[in-house]
PDB file of N, CA and C in Angstrom:
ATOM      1  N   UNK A   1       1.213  -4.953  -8.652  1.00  0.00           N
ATOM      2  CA  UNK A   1       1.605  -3.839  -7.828  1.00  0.00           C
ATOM      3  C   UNK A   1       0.716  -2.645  -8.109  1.00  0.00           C
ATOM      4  N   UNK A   2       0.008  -2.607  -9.500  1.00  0.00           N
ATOM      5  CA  UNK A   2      -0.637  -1.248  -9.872  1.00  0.00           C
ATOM      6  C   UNK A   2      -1.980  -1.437  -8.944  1.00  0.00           C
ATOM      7  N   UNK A   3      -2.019  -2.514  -9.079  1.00  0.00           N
ATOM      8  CA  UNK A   3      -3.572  -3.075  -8.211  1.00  0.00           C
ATOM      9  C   UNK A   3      -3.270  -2.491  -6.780  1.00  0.00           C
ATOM     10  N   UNK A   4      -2.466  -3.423  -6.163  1.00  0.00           N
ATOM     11  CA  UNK A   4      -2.143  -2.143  -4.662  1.00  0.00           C
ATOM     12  C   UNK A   4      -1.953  -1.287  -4.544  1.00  0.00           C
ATOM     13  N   UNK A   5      -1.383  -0.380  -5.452  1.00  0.00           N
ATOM     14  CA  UNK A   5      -1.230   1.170  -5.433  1.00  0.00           C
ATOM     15  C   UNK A   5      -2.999   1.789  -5.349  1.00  0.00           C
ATOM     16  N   UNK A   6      -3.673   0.905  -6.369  1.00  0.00           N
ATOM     17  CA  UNK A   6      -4.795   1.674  -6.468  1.00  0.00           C
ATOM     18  C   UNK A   6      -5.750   1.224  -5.489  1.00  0.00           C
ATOM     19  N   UNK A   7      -5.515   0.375  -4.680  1.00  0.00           N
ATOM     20  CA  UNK A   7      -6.441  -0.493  -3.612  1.00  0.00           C
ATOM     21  C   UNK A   7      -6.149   0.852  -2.276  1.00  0.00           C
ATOM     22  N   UNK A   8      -4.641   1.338  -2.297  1.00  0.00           N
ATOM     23  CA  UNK A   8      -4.270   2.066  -1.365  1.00  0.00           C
ATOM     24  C   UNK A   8      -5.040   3.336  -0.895  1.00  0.00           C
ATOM     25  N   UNK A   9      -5.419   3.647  -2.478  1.00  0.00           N
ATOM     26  CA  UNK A   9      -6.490   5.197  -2.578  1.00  0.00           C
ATOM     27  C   UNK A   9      -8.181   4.759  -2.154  1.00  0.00           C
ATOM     28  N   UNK A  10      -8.467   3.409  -1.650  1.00  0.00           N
ATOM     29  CA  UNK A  10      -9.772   3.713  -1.215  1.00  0.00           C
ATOM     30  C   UNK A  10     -10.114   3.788  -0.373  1.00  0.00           C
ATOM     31  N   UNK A  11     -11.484   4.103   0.127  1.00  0.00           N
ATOM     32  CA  UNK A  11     -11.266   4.447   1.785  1.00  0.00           C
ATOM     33  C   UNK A  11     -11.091   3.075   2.644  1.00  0.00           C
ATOM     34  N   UNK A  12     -10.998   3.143   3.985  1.00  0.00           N
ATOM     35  CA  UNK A  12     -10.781   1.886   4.744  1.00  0.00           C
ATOM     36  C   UNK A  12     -11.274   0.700   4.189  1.00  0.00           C
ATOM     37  N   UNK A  13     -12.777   0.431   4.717  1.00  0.00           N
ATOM     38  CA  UNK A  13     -13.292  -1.102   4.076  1.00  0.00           C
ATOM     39  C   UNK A  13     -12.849  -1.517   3.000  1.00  0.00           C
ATOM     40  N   UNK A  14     -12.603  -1.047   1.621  1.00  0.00           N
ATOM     41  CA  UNK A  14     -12.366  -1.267   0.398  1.00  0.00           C
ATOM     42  C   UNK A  14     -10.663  -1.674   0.491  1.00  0.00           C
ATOM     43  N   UNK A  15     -10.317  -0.827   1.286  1.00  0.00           N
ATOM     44  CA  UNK A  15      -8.171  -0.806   1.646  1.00  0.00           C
ATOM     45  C   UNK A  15      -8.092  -2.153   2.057  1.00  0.00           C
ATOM     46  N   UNK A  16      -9.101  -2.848   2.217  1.00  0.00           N
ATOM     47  CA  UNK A  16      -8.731  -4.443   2.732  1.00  0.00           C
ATOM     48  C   UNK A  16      -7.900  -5.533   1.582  1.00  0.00           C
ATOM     49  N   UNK A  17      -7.949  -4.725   0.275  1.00  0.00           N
ATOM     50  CA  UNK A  17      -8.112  -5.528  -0.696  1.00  0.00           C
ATOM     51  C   UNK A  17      -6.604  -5.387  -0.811  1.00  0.00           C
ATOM     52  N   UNK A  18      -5.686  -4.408  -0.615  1.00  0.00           N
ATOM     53  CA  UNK A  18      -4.595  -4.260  -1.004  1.00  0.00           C
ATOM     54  C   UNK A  18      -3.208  -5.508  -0.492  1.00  0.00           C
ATOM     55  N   UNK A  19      -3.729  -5.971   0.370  1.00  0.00           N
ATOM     56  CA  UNK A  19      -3.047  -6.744   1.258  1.00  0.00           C
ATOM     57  C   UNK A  19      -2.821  -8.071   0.281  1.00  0.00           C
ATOM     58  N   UNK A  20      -4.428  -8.298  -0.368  1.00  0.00           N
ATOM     59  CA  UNK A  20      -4.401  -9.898  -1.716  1.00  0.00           C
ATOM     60  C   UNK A  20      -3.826  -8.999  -2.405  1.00  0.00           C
ATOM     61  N   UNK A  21      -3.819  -7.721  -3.124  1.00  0.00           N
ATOM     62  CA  UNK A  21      -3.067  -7.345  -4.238  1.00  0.00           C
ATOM     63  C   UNK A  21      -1.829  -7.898  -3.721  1.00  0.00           C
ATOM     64  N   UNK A  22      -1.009  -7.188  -3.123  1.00  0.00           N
ATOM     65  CA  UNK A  22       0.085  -6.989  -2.850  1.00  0.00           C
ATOM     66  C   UNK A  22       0.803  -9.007  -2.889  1.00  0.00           C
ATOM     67  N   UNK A  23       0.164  -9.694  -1.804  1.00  0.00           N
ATOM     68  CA  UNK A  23       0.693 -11.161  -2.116  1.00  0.00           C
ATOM     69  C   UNK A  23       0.568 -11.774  -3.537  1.00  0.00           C
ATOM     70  N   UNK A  24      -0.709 -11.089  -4.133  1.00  0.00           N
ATOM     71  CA  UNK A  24      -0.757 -11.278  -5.513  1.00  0.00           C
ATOM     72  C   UNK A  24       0.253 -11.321  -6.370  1.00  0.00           C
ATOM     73  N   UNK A  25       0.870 -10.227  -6.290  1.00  0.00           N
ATOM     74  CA  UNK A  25       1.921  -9.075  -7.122  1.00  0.00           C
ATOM     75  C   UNK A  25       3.232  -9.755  -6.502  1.00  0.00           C
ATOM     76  N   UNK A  26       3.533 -10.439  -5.513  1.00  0.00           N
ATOM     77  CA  UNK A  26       4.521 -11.121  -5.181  1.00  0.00           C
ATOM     78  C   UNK A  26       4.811 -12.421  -5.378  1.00  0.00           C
ATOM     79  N   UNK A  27       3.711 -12.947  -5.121  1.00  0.00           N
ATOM     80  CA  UNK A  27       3.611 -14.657  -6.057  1.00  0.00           C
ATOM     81  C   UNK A  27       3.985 -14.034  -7.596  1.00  0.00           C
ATOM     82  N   UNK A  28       3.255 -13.506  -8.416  1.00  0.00           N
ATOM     83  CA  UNK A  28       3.684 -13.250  -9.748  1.00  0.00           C
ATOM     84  C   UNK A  28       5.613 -12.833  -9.898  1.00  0.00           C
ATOM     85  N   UNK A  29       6.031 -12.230  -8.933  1.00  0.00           N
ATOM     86  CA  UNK A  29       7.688 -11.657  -9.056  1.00  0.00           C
ATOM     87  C   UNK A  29       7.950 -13.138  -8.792  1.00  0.00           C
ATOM     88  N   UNK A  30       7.797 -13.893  -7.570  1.00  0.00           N
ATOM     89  CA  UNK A  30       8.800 -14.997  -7.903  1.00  0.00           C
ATOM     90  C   UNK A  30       9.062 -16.146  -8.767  1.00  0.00           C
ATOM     91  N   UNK A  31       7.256 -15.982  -9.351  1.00  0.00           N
ATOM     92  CA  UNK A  31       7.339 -16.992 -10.836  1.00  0.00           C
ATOM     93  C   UNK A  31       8.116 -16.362 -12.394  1.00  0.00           C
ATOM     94  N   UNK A  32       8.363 -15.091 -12.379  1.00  0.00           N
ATOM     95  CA  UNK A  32       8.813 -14.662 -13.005  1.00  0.00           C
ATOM     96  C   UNK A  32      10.150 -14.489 -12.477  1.00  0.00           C
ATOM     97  N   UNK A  33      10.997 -14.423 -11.959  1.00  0.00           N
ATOM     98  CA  UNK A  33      12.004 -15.061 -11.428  1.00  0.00           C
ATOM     99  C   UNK A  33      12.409 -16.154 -11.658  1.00  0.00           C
ATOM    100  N   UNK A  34      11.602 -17.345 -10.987  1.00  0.00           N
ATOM    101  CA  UNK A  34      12.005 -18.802 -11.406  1.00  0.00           C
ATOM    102  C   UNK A  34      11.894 -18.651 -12.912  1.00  0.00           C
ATOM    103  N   UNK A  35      11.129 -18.172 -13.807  1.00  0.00           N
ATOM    104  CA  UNK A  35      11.042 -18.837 -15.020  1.00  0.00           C
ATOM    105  C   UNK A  35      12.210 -17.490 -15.849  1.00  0.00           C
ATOM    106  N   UNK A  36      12.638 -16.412 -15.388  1.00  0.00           N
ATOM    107  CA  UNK A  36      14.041 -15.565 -16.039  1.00  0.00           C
ATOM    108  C   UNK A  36      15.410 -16.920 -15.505  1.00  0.00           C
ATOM    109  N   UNK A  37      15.024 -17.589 -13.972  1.00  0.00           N
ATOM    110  CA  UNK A  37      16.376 -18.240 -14.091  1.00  0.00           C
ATOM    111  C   UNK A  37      16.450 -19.423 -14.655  1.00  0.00           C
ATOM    112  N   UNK A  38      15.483 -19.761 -15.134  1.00  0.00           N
ATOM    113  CA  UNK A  38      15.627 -20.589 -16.217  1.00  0.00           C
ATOM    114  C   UNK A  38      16.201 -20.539 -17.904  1.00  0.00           C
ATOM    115  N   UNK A  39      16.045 -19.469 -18.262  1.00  0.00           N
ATOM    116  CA  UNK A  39      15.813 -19.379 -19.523  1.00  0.00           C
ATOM    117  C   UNK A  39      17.024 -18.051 -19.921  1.00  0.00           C
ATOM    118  N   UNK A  40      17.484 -17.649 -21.097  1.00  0.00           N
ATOM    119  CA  UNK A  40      18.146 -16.486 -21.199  1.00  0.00           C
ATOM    120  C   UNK A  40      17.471 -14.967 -21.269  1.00  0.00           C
ATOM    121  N   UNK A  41      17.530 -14.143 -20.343  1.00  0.00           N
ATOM    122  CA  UNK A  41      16.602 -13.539 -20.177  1.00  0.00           C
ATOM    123  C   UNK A  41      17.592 -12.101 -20.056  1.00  0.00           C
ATOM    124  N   UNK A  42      16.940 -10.792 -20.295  1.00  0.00           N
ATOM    125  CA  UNK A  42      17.714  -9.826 -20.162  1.00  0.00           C
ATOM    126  C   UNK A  42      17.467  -9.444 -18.596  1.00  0.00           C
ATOM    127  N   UNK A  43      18.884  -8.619 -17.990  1.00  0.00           N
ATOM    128  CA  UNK A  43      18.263  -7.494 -17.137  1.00  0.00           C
ATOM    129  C   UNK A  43      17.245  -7.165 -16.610  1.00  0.00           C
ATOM    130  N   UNK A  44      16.669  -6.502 -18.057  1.00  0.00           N
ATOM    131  CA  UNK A  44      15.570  -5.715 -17.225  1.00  0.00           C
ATOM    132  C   UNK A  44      14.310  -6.566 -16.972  1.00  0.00           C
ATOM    133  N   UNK A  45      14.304  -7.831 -17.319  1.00  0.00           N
ATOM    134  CA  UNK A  45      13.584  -8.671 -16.830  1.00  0.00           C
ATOM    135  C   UNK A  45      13.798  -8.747 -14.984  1.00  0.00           C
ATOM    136  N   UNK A  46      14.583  -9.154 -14.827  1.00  0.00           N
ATOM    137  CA  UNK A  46      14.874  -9.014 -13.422  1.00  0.00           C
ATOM    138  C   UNK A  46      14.903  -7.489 -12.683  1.00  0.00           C
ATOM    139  N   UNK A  47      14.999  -6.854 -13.498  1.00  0.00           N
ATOM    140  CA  UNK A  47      15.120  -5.519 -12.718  1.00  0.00           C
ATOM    141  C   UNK A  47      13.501  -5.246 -12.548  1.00  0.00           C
ATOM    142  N   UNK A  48      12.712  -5.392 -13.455  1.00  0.00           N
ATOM    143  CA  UNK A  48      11.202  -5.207 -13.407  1.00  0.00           C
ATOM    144  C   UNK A  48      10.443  -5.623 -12.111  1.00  0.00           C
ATOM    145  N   UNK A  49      10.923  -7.016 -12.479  1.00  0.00           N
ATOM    146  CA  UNK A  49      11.006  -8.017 -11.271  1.00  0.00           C
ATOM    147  C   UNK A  49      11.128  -8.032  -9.433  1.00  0.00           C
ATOM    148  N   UNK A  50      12.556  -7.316  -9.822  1.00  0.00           N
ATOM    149  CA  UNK A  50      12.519  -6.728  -8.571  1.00  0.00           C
ATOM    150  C   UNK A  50      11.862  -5.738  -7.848  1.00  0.00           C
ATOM    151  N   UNK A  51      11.817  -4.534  -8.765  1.00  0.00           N
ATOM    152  CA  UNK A  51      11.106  -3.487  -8.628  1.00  0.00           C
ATOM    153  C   UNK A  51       9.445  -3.461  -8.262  1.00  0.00           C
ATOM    154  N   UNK A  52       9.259  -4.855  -8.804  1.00  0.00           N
ATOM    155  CA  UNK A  52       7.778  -5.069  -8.866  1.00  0.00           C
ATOM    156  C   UNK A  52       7.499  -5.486  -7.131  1.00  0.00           C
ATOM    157  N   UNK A  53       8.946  -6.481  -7.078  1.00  0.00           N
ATOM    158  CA  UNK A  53       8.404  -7.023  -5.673  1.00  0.00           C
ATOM    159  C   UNK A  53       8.503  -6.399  -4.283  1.00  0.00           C
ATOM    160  N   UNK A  54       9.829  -5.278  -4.715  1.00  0.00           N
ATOM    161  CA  UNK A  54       9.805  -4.205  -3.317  1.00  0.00           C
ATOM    162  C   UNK A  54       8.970  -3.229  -3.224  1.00  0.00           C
ATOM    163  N   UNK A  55       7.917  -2.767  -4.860  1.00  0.00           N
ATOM    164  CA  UNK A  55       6.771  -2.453  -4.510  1.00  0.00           C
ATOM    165  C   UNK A  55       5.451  -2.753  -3.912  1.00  0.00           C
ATOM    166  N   UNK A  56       5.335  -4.197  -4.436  1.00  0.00           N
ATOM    167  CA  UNK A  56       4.483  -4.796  -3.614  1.00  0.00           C
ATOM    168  C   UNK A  56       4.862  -4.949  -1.803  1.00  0.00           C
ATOM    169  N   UNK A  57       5.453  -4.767  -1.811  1.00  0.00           N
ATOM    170  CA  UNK A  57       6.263  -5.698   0.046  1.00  0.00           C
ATOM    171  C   UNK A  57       5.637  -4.185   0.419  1.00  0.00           C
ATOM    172  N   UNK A  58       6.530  -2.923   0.015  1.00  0.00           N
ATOM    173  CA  UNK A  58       5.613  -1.583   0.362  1.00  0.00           C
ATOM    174  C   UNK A  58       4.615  -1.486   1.014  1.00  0.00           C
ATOM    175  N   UNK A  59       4.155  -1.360  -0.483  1.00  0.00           N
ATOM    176  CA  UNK A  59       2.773  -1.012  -0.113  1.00  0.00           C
ATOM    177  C   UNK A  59       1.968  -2.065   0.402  1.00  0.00           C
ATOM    178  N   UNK A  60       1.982  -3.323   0.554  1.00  0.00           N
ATOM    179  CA  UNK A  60       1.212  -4.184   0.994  1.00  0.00           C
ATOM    180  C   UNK A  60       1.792  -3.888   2.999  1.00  0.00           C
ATOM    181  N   UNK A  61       2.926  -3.951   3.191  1.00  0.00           N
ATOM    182  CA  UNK A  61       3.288  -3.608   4.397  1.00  0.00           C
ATOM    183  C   UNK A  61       2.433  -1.651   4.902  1.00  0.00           C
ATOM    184  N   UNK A  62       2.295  -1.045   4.478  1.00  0.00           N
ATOM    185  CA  UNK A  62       1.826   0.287   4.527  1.00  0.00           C
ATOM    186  C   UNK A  62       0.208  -0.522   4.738  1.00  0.00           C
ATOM    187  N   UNK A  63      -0.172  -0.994   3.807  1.00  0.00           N
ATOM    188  CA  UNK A  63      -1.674  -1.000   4.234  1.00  0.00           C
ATOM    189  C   UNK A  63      -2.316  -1.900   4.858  1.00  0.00           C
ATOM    190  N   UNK A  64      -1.360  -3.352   5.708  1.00  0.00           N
ATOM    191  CA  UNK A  64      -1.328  -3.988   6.590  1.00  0.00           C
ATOM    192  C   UNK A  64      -1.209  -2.924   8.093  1.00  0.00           C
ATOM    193  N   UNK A  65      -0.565  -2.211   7.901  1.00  0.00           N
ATOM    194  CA  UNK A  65      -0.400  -1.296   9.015  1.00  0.00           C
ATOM    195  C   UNK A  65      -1.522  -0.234   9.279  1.00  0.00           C
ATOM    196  N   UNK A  66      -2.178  -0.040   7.759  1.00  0.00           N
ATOM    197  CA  UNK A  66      -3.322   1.074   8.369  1.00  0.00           C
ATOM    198  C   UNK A  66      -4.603   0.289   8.697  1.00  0.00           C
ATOM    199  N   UNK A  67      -4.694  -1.306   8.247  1.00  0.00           N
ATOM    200  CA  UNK A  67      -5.439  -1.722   8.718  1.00  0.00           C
ATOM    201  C   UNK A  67      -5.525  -2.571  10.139  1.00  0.00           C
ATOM    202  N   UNK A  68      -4.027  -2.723  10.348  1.00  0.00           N
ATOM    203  CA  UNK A  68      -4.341  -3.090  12.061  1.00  0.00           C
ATOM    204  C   UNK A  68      -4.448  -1.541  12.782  1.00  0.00           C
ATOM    205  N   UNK A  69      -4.288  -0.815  12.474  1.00  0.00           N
ATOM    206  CA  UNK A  69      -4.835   1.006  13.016  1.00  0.00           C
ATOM    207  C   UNK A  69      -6.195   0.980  12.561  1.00  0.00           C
ATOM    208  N   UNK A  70      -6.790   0.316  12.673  1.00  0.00           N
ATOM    209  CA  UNK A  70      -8.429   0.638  11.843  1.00  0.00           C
ATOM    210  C   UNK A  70      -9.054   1.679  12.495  1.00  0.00           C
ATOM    211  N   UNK A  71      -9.267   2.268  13.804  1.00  0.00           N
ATOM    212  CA  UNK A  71      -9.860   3.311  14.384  1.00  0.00           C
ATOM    213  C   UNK A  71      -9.013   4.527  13.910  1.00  0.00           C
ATOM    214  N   UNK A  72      -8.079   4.723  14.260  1.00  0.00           N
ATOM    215  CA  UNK A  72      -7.247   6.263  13.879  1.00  0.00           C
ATOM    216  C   UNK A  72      -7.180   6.095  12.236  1.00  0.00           C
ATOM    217  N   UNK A  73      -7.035   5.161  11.506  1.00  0.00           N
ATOM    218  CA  UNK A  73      -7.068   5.537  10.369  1.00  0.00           C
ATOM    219  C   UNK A  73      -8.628   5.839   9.843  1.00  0.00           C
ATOM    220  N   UNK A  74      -9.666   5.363  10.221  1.00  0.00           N
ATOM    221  CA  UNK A  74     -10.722   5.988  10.063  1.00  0.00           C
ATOM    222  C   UNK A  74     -10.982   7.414  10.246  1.00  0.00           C
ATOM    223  N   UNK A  75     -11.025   7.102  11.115  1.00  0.00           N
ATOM    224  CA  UNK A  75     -10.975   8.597  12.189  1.00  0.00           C
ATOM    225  C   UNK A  75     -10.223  10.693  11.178  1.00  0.00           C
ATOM    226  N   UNK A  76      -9.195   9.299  10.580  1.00  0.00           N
ATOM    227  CA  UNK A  76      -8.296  10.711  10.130  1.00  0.00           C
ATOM    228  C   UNK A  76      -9.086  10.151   8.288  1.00  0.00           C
ATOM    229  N   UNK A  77      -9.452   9.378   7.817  1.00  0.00           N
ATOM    230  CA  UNK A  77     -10.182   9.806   6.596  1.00  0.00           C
ATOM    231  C   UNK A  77     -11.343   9.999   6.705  1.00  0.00           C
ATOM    232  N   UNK A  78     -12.336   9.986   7.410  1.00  0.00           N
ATOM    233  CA  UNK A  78     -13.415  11.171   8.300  1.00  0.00           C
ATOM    234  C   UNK A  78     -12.785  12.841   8.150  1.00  0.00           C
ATOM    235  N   UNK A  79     -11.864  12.715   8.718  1.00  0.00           N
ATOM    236  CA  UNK A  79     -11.792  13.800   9.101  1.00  0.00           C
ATOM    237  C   UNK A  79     -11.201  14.533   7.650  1.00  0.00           C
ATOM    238  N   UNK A  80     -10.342  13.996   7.145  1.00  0.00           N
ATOM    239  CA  UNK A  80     -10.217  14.661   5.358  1.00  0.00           C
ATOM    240  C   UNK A  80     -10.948  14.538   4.770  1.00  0.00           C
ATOM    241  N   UNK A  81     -12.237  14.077   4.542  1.00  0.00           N
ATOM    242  CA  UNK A  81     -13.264  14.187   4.011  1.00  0.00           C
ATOM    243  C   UNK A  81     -14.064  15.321   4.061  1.00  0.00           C
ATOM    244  N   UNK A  82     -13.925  15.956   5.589  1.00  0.00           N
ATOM    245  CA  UNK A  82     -14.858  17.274   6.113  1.00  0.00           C
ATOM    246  C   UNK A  82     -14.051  18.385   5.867  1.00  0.00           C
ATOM    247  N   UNK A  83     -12.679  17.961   5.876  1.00  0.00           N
ATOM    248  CA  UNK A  83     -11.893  19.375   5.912  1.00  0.00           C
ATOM    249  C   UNK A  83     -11.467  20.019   4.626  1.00  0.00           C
ATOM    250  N   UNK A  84     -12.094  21.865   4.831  1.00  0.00           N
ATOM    251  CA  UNK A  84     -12.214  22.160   3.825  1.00  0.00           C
ATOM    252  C   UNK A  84     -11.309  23.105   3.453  1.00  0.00           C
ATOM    253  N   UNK A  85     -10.114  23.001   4.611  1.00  0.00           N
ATOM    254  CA  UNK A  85      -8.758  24.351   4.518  1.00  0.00           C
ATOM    255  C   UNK A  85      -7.709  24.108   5.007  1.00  0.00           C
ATOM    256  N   UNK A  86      -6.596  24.199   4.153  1.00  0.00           N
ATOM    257  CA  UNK A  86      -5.351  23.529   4.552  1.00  0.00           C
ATOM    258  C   UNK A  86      -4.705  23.154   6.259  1.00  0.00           C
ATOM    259  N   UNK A  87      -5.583  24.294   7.080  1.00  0.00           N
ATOM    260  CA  UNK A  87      -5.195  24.618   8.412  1.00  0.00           C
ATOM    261  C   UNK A  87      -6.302  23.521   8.688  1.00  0.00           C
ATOM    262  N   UNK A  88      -7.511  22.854   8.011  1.00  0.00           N
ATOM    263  CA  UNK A  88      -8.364  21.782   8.951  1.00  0.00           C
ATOM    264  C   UNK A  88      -7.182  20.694   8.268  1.00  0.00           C
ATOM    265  N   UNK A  89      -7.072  20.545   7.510  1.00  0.00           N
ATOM    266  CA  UNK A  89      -5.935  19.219   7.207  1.00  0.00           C
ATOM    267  C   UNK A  89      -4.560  19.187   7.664  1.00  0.00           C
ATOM    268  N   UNK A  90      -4.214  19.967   7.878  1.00  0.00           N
ATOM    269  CA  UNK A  90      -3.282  19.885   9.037  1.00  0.00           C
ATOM    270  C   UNK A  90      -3.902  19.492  10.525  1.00  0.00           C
ATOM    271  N   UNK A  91      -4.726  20.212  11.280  1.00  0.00           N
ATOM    272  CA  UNK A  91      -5.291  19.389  12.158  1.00  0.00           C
ATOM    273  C   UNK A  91      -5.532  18.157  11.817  1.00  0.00           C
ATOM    274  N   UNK A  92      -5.985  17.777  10.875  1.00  0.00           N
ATOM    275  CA  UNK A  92      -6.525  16.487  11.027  1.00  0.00           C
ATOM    276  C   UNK A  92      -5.507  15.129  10.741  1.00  0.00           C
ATOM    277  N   UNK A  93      -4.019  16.242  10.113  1.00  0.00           N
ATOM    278  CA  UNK A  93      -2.301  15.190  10.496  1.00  0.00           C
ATOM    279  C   UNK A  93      -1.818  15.182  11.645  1.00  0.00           C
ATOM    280  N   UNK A  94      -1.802  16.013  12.460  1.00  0.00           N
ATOM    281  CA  UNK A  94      -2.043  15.941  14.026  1.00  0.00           C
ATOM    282  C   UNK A  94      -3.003  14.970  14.638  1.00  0.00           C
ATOM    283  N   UNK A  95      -3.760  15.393  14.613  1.00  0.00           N
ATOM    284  CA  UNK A  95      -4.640  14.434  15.646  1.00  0.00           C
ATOM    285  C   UNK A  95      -4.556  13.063  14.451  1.00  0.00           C
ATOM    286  N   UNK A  96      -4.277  12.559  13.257  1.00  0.00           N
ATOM    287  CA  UNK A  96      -3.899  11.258  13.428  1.00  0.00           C
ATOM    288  C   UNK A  96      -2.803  10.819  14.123  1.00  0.00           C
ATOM    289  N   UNK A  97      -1.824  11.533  13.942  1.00  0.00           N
ATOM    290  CA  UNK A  97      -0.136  11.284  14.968  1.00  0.00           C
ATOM    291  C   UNK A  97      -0.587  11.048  15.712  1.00  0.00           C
ATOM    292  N   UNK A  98      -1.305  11.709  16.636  1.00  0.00           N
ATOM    293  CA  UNK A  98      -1.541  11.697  17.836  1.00  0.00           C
ATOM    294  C   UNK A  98      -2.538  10.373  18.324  1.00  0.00           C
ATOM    295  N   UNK A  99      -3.475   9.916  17.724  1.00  0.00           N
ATOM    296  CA  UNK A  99      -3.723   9.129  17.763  1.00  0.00           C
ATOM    297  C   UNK A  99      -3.288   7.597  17.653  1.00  0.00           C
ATOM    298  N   UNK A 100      -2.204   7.759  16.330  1.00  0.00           N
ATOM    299  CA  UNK A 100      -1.399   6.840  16.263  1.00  0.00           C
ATOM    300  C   UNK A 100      -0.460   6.417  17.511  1.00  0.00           C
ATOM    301  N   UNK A 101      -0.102   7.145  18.421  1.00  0.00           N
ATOM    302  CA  UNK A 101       0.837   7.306  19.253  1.00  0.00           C
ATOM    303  C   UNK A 101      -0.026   6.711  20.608  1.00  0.00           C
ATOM    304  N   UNK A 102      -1.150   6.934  20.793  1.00  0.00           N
ATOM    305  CA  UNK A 102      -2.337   6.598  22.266  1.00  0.00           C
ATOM    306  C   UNK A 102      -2.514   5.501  22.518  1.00  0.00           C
TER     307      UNK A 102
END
């Protein structure tokens, strides 16, 4: 899951990667699963577990989504890249909405 979190912060082309993190990070929760219901295992084994896998589903769902948006999500990290004042980054959360929406 730390892997997709950090796959999330790069720009587009590189954001491709988060998608294998993320199934990554989910194959690993359910083998660790099968092998806690096997064995005597505490809690927070499973709680980890879980936590691990509704993070992965997240963020792997978040960056499945900015990559079927591949133009507007470009478009708007272009555009935070240039902008150098809170009032251009706000434009540039607008015109992604807005784009998102066309």
């Amino acid at each position: 899951m730390i892997a997709t979190y950090a796959a999330m912060a790069l720009p587009l082309p590189y954001k491709v990667a988060a998608p294998v993190f993320a199934i990554a990070a989910i194959v690993a929760a359910i083998r660790l699963f099968r092998l806690a219901s096997k064995g005597d295992h505490t809690m927070l084994v499973w709680l980890a577990g879980t936590a691990g896998l509704v993070g992965a589903l997240f963020f792997g769902g978040v960056a499945t989504s900015q990559i079927i948006m591949w133009g507007p999500t470009v478009a708007y990290e272009e555009c935070l890249s240039e902008a150098l004042t809170d009032r251009a980054l706000v434009a540039c959360e607008d015109q992604y909405s807005q784009n998102l929406w066309d």
